[in-house]
Protein backbone atom coordinates (compact mmCIF):
# COMPACT_ATOMS: atom_id res chain seq x y z
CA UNK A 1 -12.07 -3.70 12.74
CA UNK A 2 -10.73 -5.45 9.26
CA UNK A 3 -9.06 -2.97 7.21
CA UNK A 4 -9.04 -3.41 3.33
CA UNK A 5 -5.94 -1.60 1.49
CA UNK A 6 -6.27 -0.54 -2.23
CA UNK A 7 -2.73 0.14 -3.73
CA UNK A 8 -0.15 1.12 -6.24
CA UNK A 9 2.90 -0.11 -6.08
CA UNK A 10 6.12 0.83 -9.25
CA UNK A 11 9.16 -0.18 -10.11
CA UNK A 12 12.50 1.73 -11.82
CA UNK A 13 11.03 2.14 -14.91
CA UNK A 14 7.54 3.62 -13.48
CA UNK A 15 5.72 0.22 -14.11
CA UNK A 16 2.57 0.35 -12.34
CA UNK A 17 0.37 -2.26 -10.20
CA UNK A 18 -2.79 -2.27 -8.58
CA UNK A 19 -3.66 -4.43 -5.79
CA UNK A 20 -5.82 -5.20 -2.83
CA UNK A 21 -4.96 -6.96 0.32
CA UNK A 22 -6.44 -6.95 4.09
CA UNK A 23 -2.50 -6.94 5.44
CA UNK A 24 -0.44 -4.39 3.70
CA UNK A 25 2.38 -4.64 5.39
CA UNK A 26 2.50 -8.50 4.78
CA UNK A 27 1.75 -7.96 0.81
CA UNK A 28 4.30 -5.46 0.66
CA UNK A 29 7.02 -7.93 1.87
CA UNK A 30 5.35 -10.73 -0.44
CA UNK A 31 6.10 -8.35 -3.49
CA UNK A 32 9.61 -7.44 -2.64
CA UNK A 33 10.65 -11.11 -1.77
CA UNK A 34 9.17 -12.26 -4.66
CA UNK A 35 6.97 -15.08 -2.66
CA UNK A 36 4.29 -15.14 -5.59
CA UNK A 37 5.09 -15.72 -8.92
CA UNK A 38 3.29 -13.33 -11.19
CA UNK A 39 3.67 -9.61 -12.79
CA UNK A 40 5.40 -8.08 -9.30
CA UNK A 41 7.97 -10.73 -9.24
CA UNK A 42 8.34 -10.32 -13.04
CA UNK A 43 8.93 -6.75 -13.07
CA UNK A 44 10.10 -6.38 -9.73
CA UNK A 45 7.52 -3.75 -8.48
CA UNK A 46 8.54 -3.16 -4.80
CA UNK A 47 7.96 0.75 -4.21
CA UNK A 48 4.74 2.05 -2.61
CA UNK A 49 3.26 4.92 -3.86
CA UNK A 50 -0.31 4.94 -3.29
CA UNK A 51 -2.54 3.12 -1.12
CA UNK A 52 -6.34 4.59 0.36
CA UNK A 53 -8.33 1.85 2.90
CA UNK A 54 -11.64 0.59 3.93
CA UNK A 55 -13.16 -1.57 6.10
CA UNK A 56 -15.54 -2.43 3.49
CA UNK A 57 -14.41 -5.92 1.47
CA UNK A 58 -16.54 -5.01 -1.01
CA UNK A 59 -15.27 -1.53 -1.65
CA UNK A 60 -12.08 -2.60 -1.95
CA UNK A 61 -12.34 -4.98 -4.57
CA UNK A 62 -14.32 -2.55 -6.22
CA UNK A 63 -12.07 0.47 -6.36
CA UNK A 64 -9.03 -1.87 -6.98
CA UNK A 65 -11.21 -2.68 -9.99
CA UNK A 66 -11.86 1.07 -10.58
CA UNK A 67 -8.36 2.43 -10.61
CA UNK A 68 -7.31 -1.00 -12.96
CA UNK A 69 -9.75 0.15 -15.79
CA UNK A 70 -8.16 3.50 -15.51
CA UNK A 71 -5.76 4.93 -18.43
CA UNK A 72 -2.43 5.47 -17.17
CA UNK A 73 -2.66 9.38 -16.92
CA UNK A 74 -5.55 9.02 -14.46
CA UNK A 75 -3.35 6.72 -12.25
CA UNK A 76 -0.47 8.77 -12.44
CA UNK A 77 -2.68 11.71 -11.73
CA UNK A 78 -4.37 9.89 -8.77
CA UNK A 79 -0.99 9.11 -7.34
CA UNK A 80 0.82 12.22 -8.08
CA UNK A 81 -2.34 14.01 -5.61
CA UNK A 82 -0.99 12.62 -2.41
CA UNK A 83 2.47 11.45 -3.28
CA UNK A 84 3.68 14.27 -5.90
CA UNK A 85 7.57 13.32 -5.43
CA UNK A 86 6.65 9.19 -5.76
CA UNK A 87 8.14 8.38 -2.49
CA UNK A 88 8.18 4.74 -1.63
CA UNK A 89 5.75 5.22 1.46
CA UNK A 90 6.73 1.88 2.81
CA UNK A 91 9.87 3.59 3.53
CA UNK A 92 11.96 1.97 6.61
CA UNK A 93 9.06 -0.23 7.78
CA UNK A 94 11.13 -3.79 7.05
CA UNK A 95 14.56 -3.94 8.20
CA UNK A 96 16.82 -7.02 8.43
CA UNK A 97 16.11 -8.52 11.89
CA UNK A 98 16.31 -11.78 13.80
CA UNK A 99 13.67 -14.55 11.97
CA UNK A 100 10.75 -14.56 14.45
CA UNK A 101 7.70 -17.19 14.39
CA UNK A 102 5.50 -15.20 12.64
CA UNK A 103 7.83 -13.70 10.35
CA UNK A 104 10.28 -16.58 9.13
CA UNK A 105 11.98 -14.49 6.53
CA UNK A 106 14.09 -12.66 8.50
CA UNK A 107 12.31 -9.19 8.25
CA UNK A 108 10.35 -7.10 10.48
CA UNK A 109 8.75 -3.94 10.68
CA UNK A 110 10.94 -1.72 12.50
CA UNK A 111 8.85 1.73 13.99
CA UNK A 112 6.30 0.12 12.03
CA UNK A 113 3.09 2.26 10.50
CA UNK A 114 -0.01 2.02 13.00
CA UNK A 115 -2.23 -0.42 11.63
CA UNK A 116 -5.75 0.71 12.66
CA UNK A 117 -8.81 1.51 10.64
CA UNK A 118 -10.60 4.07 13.60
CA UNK A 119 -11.86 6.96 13.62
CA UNK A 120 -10.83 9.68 10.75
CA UNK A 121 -12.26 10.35 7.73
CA UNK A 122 -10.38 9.76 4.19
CA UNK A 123 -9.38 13.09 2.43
CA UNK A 124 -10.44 11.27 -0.84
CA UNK A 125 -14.21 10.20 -2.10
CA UNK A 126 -14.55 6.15 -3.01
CA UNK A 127 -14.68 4.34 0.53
CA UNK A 128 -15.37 3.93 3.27
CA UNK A 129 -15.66 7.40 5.12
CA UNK A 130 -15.19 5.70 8.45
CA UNK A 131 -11.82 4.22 7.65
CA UNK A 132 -9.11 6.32 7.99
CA UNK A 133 -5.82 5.98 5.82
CA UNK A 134 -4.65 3.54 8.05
CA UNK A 135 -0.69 3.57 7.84
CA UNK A 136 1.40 5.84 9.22
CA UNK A 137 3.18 8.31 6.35
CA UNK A 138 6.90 9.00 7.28
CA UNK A 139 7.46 12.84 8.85
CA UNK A 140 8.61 14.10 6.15
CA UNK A 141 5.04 14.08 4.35
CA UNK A 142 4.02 16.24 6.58
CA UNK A 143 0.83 13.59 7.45
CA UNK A 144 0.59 11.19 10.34
């Protein structure tokens, strides 16, 4: 099954962007290495803080619409209900590693979040109820 990831990403200065991608992992490292030209790269927004999933295309695009039509104060809220401290939840999933084929850059994931849409139900309303938040939070979340 396809996942679809809805997500916020910040920077230092609490600059906010919302995005949608069926690879988070890969968009993540896009972002940070600055692949794409474009607000990210501009403002250097590299930290994860929010991110819900569907396997639903059409949901996605949809709630990534949503959440971008919200005022601030709702998207701070809307982070600030599952990530209260802003963590970057992406966290020690890329660390410098031998370039491989599929990952020319030089980075990899290293104990990697579990990339599968199956069988939970989201703890939030807005998608797809049979596609679990997908990656893996880091233990001290208390999730995952």
């Amino acid at each position: 099954m396809t996942c679809y990831y809805v997500y916020i990403m910040t920077n230092r200065s609490g600059t906010l962007y919302v995005g949608v991608t069926n690879d988070l992992v890969r968009r993540l490292h896009e972002h940070r290495e600055g692949k794409h030209p474009g607000f990210t790269a501009r403002y250097k927004v590299n930290e994860l803080v929010y991110y819900e999933t569907t396997a639903n295309v059409a949901a996605a695009i949809a709630r990534e619409k949503e959440i971008k039509g919200w005022r601030r104060a709702k998207k701070l809220a809307l982070i600030a209900s599952l990530n209260p401290h802003w963590e970057d939840l992406s966290e020690g999933w890329f660390e410098a590693v031998e370039p491989s084929p599929s990952l020319r850059s030089g980075f990899g994931m290293t104990d990697g979040p579990e990339m599968d849409c199956g069988d939970a139900t989201r703890e939030r309303g807005g998608l797809d109820a049979g596609c679990a938040r997908a990656v893996k939070f880091p233990p001290r979340f208390g999730r995952g």
